[in-house]
Protein backbone atom coordinates (compact mmCIF):
# COMPACT_ATOMS: atom_id res chain seq x y z
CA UNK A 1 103.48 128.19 111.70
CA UNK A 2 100.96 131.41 111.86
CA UNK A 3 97.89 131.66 113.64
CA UNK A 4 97.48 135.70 112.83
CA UNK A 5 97.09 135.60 109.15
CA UNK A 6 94.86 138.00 107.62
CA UNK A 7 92.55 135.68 105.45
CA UNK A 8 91.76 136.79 101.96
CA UNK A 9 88.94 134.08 101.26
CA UNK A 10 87.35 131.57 103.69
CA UNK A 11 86.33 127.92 102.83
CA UNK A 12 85.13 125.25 105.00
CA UNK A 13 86.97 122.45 103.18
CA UNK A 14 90.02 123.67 100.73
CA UNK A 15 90.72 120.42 98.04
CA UNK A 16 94.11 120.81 96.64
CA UNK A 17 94.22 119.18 93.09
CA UNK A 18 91.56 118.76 90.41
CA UNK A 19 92.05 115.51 88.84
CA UNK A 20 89.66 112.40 90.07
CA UNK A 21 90.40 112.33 93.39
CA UNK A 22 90.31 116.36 93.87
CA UNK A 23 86.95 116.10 92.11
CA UNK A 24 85.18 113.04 93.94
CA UNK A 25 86.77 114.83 97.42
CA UNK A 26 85.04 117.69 96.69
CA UNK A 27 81.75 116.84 95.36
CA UNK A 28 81.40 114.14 98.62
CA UNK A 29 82.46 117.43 100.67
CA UNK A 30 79.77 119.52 99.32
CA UNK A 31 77.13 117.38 99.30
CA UNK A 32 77.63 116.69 103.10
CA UNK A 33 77.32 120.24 103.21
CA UNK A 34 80.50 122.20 103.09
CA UNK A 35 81.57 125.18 101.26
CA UNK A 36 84.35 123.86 99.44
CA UNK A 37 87.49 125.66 97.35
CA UNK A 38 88.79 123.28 94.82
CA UNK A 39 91.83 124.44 93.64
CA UNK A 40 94.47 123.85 90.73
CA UNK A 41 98.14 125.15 89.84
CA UNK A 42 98.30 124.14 86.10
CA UNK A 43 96.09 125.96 83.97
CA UNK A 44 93.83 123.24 83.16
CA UNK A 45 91.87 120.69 85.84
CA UNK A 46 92.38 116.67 84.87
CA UNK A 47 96.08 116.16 86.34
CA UNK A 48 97.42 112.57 84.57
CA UNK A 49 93.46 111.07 85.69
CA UNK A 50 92.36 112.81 82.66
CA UNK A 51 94.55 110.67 80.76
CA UNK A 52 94.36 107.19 81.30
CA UNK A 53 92.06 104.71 80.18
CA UNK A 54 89.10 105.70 82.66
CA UNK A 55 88.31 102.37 84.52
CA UNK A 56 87.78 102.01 88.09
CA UNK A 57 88.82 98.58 89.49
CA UNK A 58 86.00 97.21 91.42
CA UNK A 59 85.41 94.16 94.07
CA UNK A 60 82.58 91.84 94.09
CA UNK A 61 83.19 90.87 97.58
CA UNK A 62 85.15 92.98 100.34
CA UNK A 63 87.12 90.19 101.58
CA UNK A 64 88.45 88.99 98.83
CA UNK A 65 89.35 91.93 97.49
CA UNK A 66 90.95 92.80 100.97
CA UNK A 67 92.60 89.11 100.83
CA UNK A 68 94.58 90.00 97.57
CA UNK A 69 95.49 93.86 98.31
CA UNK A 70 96.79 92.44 101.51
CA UNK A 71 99.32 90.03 99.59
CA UNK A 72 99.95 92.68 96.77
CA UNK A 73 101.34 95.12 99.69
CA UNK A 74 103.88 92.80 101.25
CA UNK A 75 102.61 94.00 104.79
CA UNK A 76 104.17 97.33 103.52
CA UNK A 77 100.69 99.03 104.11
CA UNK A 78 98.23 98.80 107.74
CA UNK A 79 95.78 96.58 107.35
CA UNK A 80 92.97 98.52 108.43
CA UNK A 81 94.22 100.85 105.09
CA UNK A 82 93.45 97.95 102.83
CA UNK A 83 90.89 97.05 104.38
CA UNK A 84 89.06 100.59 103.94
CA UNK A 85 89.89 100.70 100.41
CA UNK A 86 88.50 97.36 99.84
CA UNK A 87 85.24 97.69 101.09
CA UNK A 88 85.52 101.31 99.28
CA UNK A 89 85.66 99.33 96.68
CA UNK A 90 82.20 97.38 96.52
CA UNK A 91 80.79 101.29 96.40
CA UNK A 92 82.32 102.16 93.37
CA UNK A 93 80.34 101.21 90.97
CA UNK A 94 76.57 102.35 91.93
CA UNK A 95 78.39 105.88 92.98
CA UNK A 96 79.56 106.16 89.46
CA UNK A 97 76.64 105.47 88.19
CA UNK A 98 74.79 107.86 90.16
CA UNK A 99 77.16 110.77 88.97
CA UNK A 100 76.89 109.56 85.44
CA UNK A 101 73.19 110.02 85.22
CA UNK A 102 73.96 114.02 85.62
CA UNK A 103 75.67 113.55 82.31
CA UNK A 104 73.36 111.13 80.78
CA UNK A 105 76.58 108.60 80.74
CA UNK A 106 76.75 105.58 79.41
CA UNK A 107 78.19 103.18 82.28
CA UNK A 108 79.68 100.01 81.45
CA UNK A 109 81.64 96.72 83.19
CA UNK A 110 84.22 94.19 82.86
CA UNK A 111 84.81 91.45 84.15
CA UNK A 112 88.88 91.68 85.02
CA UNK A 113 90.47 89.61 87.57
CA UNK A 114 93.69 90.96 89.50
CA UNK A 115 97.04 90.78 87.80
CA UNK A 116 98.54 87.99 89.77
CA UNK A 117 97.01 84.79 90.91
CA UNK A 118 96.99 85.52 94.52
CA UNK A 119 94.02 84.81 96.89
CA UNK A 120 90.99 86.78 95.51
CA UNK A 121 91.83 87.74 92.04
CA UNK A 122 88.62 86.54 90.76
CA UNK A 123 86.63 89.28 92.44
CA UNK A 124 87.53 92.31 90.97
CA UNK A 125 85.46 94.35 87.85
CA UNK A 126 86.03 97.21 85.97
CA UNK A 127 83.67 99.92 85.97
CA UNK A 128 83.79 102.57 82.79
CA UNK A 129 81.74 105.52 81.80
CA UNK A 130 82.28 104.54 77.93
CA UNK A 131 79.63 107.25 76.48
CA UNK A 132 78.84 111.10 76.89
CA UNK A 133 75.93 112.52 75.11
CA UNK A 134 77.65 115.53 73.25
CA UNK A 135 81.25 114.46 73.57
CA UNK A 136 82.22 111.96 71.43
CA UNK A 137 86.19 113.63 70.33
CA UNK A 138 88.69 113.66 73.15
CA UNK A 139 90.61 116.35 71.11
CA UNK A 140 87.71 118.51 70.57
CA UNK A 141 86.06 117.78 74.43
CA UNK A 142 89.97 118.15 75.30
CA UNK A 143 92.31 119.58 73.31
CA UNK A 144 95.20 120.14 75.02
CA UNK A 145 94.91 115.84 76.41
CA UNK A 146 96.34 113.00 74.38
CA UNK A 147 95.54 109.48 75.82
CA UNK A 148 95.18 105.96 75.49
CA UNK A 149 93.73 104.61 71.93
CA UNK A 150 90.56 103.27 73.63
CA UNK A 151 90.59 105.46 77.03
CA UNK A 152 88.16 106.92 78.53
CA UNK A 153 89.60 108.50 81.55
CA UNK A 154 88.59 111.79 79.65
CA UNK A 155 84.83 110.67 79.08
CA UNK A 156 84.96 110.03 83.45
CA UNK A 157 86.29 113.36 83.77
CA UNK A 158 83.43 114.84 81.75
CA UNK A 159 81.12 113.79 84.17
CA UNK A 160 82.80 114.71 87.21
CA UNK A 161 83.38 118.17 85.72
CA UNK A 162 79.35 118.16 84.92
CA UNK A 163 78.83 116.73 88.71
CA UNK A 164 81.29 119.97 89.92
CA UNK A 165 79.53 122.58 88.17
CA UNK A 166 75.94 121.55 89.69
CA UNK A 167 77.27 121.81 92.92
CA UNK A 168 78.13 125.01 95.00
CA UNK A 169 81.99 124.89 94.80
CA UNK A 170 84.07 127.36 93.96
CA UNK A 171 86.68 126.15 90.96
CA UNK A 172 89.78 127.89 90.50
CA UNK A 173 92.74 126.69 87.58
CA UNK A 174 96.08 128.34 87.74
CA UNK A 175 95.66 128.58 91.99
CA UNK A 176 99.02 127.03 93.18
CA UNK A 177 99.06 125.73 96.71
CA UNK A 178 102.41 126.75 98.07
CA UNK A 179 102.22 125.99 102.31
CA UNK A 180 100.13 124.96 104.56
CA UNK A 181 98.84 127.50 107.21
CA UNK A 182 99.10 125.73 110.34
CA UNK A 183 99.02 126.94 114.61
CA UNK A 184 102.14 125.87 117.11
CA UNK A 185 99.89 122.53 117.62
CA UNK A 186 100.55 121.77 114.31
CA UNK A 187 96.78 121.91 113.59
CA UNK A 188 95.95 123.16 110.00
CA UNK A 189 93.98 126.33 109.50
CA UNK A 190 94.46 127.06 105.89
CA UNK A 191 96.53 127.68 102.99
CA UNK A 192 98.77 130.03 100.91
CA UNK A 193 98.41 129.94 97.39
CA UNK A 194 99.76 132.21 94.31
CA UNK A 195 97.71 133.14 91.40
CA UNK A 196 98.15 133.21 88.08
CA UNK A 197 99.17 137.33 88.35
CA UNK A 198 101.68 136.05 91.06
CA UNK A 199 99.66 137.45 94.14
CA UNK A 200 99.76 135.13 97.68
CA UNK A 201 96.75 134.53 99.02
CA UNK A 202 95.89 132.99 102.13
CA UNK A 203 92.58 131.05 101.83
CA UNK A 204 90.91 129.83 105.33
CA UNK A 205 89.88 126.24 105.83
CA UNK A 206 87.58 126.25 108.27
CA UNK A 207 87.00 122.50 108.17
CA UNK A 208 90.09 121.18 106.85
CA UNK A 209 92.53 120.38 103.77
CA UNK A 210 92.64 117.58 101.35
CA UNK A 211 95.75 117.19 99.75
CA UNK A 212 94.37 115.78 96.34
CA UNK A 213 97.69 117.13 93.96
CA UNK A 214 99.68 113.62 93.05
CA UNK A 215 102.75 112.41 93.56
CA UNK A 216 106.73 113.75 91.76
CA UNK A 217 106.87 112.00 88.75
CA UNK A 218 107.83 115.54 87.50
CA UNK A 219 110.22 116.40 89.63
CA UNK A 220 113.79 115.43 88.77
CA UNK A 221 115.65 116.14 91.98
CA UNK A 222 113.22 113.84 93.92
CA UNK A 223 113.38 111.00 91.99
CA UNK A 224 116.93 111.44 91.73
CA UNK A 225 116.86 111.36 95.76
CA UNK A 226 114.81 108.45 96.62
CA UNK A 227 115.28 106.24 93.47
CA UNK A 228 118.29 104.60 92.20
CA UNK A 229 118.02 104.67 88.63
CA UNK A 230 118.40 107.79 86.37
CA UNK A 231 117.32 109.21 84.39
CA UNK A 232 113.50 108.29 84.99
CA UNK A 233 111.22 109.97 82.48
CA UNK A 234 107.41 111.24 82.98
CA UNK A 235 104.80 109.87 80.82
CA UNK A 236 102.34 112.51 81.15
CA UNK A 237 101.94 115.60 83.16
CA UNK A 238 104.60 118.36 84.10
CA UNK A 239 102.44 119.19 87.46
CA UNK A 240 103.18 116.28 89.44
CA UNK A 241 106.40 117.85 91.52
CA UNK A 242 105.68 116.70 95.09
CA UNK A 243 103.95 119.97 96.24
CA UNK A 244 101.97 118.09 98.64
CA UNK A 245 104.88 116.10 99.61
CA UNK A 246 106.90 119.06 101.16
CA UNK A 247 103.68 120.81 102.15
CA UNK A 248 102.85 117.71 104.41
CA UNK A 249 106.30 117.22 105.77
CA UNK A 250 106.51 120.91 106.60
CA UNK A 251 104.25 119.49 109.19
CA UNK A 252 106.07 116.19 110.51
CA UNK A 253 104.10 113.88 108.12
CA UNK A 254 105.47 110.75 107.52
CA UNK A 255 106.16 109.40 104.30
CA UNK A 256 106.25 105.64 102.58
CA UNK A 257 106.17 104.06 99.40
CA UNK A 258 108.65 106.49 97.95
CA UNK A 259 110.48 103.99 95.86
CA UNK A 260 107.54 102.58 94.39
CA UNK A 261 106.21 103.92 91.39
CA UNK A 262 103.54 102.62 88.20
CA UNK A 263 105.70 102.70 84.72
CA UNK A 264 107.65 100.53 82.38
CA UNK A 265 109.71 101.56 79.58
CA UNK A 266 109.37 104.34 76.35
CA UNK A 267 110.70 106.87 73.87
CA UNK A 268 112.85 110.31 73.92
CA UNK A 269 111.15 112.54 71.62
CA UNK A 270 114.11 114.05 69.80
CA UNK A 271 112.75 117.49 69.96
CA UNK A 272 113.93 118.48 74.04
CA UNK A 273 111.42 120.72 73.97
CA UNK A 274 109.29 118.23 73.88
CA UNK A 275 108.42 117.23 77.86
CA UNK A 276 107.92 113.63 78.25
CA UNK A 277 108.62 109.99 77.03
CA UNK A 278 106.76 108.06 75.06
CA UNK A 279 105.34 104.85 76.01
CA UNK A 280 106.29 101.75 74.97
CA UNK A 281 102.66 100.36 73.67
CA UNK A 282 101.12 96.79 73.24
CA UNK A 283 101.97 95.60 76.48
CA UNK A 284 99.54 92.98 76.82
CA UNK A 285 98.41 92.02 80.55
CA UNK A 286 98.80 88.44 80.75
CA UNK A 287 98.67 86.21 84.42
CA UNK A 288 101.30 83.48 85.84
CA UNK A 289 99.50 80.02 85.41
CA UNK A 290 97.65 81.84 82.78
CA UNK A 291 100.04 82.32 80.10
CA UNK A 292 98.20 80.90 77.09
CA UNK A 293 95.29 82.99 77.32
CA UNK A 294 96.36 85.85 75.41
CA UNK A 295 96.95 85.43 71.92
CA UNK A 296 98.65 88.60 71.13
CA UNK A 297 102.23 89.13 69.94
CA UNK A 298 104.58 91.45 70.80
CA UNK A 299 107.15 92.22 68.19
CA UNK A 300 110.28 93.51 69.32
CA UNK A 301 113.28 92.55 72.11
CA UNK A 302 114.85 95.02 74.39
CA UNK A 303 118.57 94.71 74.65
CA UNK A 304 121.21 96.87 76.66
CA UNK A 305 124.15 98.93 75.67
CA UNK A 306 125.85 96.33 74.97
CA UNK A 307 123.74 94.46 72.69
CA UNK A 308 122.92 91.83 75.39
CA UNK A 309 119.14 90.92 75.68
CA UNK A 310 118.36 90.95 80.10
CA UNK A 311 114.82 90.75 80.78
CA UNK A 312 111.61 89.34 79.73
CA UNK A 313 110.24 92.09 78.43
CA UNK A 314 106.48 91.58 78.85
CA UNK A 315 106.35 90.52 82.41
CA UNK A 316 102.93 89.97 84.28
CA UNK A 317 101.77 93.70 84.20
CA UNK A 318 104.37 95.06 82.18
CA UNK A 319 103.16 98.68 82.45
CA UNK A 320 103.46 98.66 86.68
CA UNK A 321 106.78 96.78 86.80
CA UNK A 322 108.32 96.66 83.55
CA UNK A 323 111.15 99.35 84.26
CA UNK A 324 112.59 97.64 86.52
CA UNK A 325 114.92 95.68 85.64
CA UNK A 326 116.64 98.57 84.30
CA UNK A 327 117.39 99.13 87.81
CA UNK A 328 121.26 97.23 87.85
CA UNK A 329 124.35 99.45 87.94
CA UNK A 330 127.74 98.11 87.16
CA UNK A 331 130.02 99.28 89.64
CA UNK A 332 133.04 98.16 87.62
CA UNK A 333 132.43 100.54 84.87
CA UNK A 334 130.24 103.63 86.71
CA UNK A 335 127.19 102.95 84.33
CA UNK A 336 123.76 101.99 84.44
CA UNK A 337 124.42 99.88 81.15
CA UNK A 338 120.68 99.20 80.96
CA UNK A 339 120.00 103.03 80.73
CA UNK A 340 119.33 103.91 77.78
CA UNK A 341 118.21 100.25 76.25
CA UNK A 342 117.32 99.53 72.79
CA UNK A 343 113.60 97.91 71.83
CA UNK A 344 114.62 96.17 68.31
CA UNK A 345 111.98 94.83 65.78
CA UNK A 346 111.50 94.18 62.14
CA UNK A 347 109.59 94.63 59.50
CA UNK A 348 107.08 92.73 60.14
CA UNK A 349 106.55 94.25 63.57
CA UNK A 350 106.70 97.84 61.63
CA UNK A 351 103.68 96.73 60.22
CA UNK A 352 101.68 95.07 63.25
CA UNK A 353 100.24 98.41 65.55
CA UNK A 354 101.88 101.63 66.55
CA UNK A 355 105.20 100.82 68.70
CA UNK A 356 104.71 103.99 70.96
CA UNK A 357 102.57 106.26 72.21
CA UNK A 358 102.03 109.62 73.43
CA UNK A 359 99.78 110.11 76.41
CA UNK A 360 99.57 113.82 77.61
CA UNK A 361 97.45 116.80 79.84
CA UNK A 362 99.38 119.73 78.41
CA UNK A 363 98.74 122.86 76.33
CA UNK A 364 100.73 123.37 73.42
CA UNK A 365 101.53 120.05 72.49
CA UNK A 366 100.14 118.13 69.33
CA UNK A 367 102.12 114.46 68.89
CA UNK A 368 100.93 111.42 68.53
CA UNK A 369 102.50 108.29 67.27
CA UNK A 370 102.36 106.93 64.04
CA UNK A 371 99.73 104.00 62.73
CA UNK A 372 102.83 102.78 60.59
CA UNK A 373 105.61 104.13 62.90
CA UNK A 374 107.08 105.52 59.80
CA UNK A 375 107.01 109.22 61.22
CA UNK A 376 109.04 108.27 63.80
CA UNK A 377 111.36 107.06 61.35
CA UNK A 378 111.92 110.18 60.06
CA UNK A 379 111.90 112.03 63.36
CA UNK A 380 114.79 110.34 64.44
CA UNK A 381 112.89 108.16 67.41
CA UNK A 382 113.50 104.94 65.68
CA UNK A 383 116.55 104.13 63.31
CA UNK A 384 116.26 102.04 59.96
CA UNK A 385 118.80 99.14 59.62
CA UNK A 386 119.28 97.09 56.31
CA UNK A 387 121.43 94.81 57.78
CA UNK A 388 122.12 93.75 61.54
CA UNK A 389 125.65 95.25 61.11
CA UNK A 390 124.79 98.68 60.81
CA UNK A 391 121.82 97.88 63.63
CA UNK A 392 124.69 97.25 65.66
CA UNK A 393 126.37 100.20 64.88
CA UNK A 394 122.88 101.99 65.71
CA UNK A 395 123.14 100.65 69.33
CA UNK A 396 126.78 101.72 69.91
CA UNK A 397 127.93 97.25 70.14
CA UNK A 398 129.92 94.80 68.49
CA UNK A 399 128.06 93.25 65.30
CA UNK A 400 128.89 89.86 66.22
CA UNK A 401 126.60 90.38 70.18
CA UNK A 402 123.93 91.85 68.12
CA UNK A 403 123.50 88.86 65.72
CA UNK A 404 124.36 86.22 68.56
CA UNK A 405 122.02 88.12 70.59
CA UNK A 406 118.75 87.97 67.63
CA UNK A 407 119.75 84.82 66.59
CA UNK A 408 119.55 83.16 69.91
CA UNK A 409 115.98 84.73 70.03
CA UNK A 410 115.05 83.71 66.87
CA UNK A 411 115.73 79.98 68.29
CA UNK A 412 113.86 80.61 70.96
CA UNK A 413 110.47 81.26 69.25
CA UNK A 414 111.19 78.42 66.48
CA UNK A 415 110.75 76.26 69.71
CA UNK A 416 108.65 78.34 71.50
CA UNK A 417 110.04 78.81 74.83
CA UNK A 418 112.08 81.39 76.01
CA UNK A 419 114.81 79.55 77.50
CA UNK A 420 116.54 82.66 79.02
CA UNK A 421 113.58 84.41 80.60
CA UNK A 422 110.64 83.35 80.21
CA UNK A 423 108.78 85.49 77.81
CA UNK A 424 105.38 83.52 77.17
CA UNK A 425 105.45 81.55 73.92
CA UNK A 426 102.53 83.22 72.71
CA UNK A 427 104.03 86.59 73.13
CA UNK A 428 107.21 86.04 71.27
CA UNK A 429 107.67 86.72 67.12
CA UNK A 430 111.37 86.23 65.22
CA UNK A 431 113.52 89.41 63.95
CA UNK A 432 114.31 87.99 60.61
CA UNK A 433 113.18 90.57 58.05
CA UNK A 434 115.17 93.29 57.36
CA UNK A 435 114.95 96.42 57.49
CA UNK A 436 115.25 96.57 61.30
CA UNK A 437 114.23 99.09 64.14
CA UNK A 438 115.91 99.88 67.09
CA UNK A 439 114.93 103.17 69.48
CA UNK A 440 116.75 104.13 72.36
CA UNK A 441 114.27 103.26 75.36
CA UNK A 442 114.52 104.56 79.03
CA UNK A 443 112.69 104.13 82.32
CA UNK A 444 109.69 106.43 82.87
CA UNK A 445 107.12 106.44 85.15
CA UNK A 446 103.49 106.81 84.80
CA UNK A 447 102.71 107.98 88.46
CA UNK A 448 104.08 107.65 91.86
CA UNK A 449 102.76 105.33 95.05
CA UNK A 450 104.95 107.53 97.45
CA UNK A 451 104.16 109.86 100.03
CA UNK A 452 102.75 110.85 103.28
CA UNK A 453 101.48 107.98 105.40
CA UNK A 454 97.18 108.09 105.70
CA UNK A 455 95.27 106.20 108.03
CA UNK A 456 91.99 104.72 107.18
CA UNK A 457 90.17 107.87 107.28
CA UNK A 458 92.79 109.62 105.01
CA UNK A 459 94.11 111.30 108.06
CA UNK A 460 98.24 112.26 106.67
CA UNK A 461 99.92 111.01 110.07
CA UNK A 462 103.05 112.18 111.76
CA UNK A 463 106.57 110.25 112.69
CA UNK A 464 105.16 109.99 115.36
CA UNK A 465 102.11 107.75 114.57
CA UNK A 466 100.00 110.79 115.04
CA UNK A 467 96.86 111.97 112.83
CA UNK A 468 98.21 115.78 111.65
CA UNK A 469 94.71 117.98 112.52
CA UNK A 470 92.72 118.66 109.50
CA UNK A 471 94.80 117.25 106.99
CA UNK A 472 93.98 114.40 104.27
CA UNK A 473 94.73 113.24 101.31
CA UNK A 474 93.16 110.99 98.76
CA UNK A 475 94.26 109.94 95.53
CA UNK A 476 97.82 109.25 93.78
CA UNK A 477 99.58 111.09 96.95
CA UNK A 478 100.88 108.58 99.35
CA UNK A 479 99.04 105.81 98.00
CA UNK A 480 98.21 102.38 99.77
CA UNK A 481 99.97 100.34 97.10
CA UNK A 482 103.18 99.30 98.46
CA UNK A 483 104.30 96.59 96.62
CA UNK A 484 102.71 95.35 93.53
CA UNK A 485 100.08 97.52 92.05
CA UNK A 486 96.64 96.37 90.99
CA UNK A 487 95.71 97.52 87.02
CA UNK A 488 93.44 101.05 87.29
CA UNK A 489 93.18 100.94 91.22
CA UNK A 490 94.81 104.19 91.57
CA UNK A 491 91.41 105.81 90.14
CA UNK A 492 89.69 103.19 92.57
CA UNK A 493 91.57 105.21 95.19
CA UNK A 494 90.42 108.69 94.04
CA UNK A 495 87.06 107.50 94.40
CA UNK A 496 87.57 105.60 97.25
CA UNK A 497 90.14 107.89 99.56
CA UNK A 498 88.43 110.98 98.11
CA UNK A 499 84.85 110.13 99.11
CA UNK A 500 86.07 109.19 103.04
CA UNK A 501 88.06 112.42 102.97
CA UNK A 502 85.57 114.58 102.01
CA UNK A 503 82.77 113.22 104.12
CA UNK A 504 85.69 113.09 107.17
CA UNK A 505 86.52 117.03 106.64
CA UNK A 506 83.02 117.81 106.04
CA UNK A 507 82.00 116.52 109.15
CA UNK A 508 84.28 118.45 111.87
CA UNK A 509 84.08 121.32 113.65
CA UNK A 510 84.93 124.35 111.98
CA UNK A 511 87.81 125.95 113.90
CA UNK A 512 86.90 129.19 114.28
């Protein structure tokens, strides 16, 4: 706690992060007036926003949408939080649009119902900035980010960046937030940061902070503290290490959500230099009661170290909830036997789509899977098998589990039903032509849900059920999805949380 600080700069609203939500915070903040500091630790603005495939998950009607969020969260989340997000939601889209028109964006929609047949699914749309004028190559717009095939989380970045620059706030990249400067009431008057040459500065908020800098998917020791399973692996971004999580608490904030977190399953590069897994890819989204609908296969099985297949491996929403059952430990023998699995295929599944891929906001990296997945072949990823002996040998089991185990699948999809868990029939394709493919596979996540507790206004609140004094948040950190997550509605809340937090800071008194 300090309340005689010697201020080097002086703000009215200081935005910590610059991915979506640190951008739509900031640009709501300014244009209700505010001189706003939008700030950065990694050396490039995007965090893991930048990255993903760019849509913002939309509702038709408030109540419905609110009907489904509230079933999704398992009364794990207020219902006055849901609710604000949900009406939050029926904003998104004409917002959007409006920003887009400073980049002469092309804005798109999709119809896309939620991921589970719960009350209200039928209300939600995507909304998509799918064209830039100028910026048509992700690699040349962005060099240093690698992400989905047919993203456009980049493109949406462009024109928030655009919307940034035409504003009056102050942009700073390598700027790491390190604490909060607070008085003995707990009330927040600013922050320290360090600078790329090392210096602390201490940066007046005369208005207040939003904490805008995601969650700790990169930070080992706290997923090894509030999750289970280990190792997890991060997808995309080595910035993510709770900063905002121990700034927060620092101040009595209350946390939730911490075990929940958006990921399924991927790769070890075999270079350990190289920082992050590689997804799994081709998990098709398909709906309970709804399983016919999507045509697409999916070519390989997923068995654990001991050649034993466990899980349906393309469950409703694979990419939110597909690590999980990797979760079991086996007291008996001290393992997590499902940690590392093995994804087998043939090949005919060589030759379907890429089996991985990378998805990255970091400088000095240049991967990216494989059309054939031949590459990966040769860098070790996957392993080639003539026969299923040496396959087995490959995964470290007997032969004869590894041929009971593909032989029992192959019966399954000659009759077309998964007898042992479920895997839609229209998902499922037979192993039966060597060579095979097996990788090792791990848990990784793609973002966290955890962290400090918000109230509808974004206020972070205390143990205590207490709004903390000019502190927010908005975006990936502490998110309102407490249970099941709903596809791309973590960039519905970085419009959504960041547009109430800015207008909410923007509006108070100024301290001082």
């Amino acid at each position: 706690m300090a309340t005689s600080v010697n201020f080097d700069e002086v703000y009215d609203v200081v935005v910590i992060g610059y991915g979506f939500a640190g951008a739509f915070t900031a640009i709501t903040a300014a244009d209700a007036g505010a001189r706003v500091l939008l700030a950065e630790k990694q050396p490039d603005p995007g965090g893991i926003s930048i990255c993903s495939y760019g849509s913002m998950r939309c509702a038709h009607d408030a109540g419905d949408a609110f009907a489904y969020l509230k079933v999704t969260n398992a009364g794990r989340t207020p219902d006055d939080v849901v609710r604000a997000l949900a009406d939050g939601m029926t904003e998104i889209e004409p917002y959007v649009r409006e920003l887009a028109k400073v980049s002469n964006a092309t804005v798109e929609l999709r119809e896309n119902g939620g991921n589970y047949l719960f009350p209200g699914e039928r209300t939600f749309y995507d909304t998509n900035v799918t064209a830039v004028p100028g910026h048509d190559n992700p690699r040349v717009t962005y060099p240093h980010v690698v992400g989905g095939r047919s993203g456009n989380g980049w493109r949406v970045f462009r024109v928030l960046e655009d919307n940034v620059a035409r504003r009056n706030i102050t942009v700073r990249c390598r700027f790491a937030a390190e604490r909060l400067i607070a008085n003995e009431a707990r009330e927040v008057l600013g922050v320290w940061f360090r600078d790329g040459e090392g210096r602390r500065v201490a940066v007046k908020a005369r208005r207040g902070v939003v904490l805008c800098c995601g969650g700790f998917e990169a930070s080992t020791a706290m997923k090894e503290q509030y999750w289970e399973k280990s190792p997890v692996l991060s997808v995309a971004t080595l910035g993510n290490t709770g900063d905002g999580i121990r700034m927060a608490q620092e101040l009595g904030a209350d946390l939730w959500h911490m075990w929940h977190y958006h990921g399924a399953y991927g790769f070890k590069h075999p270079d350990p230099a190289y920082p992050f897994a590689i997804r799994a890819k081709n998990l098709p989204n398909w709906v309970p009661g709804r399983e016919n609908a999507h045509p697409a296969k999916m070519c390989w099985i997923i068995v654990d170290r001991d050649g034993r297949r466990y899980m349906n491996e393309i469950p409703p929403y694979a990419q939110d909830i597909a690590h999980r059952p990797m979760e079991f430990y086996d007291s008996a023998r001290q393992v997590f036997p499902r940690i590392p699995s093995h994804l087998i295929y043939d090949e005919n599944g060589r030759k379907m789509y890429p089996i991985g891929q990378a998805i990255y906001n970091q400088r000095g990296l240049d991967y990216e899977w494989s059309d054939d997945n031949l590459r990966e072949v040769e860098l070790g990823i996957i392993k080639k098998s003539e026969t299923i002996e040496e396959l087995a040998r490959h995964v470290g089991c007997e032969p004869a589990v590894m041929r009971a185990t593909i032989e029992r699948w192959n019966g399954h999809c000659a009759r077309g039903r998964d007898e042992d868990f479920g895997r839609p029939a229209g998902l499922m394709m037979p192993i039966d032509t060597p060579p095979y493919y097996v990788g090792e596979i791990w848990p990784m996540v793609s973002n966290t849900q955890g962290g400090p507790v918000h109230n509808a206004r974004q206020q972070i609140i205390n143990t205590f059920g207490e709004a903390i004094p000019r502190l927010y948040s908005a975006g990936e950190l502490g998110s309102a999805m407490g249970f099941l997550y709903l596809a791309a509605a973590n960039l519905s809340e970085c419009v959504v949380g960041g547009r109430i937090a800015g207008r909410e800071t923007a509006r108070l008194m100024p301290w001082d």
